[in-house]
Protein backbone atom coordinates (compact mmCIF):
# COMPACT_ATOMS: atom_id res chain seq x y z
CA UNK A 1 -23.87 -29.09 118.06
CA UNK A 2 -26.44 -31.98 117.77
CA UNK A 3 -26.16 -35.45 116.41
CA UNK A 4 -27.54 -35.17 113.79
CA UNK A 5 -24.86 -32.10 112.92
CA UNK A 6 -22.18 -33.91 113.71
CA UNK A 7 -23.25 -36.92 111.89
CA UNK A 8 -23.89 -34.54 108.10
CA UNK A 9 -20.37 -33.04 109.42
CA UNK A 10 -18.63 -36.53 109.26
CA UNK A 11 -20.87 -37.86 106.45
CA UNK A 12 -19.89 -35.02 104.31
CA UNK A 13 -15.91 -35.11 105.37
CA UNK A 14 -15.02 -38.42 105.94
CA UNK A 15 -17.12 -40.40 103.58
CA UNK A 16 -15.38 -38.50 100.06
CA UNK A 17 -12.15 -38.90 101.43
CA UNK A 18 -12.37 -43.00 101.27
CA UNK A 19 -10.99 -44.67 97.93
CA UNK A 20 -12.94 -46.48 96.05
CA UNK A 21 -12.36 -50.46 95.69
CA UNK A 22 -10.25 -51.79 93.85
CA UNK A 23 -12.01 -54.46 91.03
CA UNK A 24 -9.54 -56.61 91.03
CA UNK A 25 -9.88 -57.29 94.91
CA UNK A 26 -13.34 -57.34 94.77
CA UNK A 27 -14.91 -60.45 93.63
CA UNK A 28 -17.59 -63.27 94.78
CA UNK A 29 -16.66 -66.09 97.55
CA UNK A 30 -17.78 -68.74 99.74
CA UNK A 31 -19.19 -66.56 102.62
CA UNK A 32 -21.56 -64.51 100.41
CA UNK A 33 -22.85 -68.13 99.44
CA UNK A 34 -23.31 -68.78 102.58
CA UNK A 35 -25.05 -66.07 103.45
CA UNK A 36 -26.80 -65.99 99.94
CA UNK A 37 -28.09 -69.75 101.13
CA UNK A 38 -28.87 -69.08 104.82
CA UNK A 39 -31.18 -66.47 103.65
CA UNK A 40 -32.69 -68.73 101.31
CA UNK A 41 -33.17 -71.15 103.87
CA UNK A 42 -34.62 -68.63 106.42
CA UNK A 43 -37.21 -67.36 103.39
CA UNK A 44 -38.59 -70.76 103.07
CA UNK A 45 -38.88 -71.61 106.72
CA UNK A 46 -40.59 -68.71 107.64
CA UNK A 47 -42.55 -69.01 104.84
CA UNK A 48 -43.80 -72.67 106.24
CA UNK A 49 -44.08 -71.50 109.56
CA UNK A 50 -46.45 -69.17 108.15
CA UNK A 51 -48.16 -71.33 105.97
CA UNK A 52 -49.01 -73.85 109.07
CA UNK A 53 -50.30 -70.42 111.11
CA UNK A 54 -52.75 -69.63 108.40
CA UNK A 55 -54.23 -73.27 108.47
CA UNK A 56 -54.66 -73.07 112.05
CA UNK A 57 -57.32 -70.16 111.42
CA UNK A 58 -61.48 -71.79 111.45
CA UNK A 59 -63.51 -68.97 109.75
CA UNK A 60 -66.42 -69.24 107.44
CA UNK A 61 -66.87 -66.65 104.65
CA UNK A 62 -70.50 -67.48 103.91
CA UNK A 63 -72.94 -68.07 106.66
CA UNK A 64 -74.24 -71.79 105.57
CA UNK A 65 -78.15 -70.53 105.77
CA UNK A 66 -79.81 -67.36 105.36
CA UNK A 67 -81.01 -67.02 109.08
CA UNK A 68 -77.51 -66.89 110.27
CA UNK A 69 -77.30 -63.80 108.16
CA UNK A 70 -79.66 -61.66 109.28
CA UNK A 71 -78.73 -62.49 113.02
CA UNK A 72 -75.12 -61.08 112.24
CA UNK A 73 -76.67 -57.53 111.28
CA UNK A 74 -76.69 -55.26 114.03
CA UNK A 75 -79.95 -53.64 115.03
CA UNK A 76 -80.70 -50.07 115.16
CA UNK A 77 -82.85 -48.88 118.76
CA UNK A 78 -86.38 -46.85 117.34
């Protein structure tokens, strides 16, 4: 039997057999907060981080005189 069988097998037995919550057990709390906010956190440094990565880049989009344009095309042999 492979892996992946057995997984489906167990998925398919085990899984159905659990009951589901209870609502009046289930409700919001200080660690989802927590986590809710240290995710938040992580968003915005990364986002930074990022930010300060981009500036770092030097590139032109326009060549600043028309010479500098044709030099950038390459050339065909005859």
């Amino acid at each position: 039997m492979s892996m992946f069988t057995g997984l489906w097998v167990t998925a398919l037995t085990v899984v159905p057999l659990r009951q589901p919550p209870n609502p009046n057990d289930v409700k919001t709390g200080w660690v989802g907060f927590a986590v809710f906010l240290g995710l938040a956190v992580a968003v915005v440094l990364l986002w930074l981080s990022f930010r300060k990565q981009l500036r770092k880049i030097n590139f032109e989009e326009e060549p600043r005189n028309p010479a500098d344009r044709s030099s950038d095309r390459p050339t065909t042999p005859s």
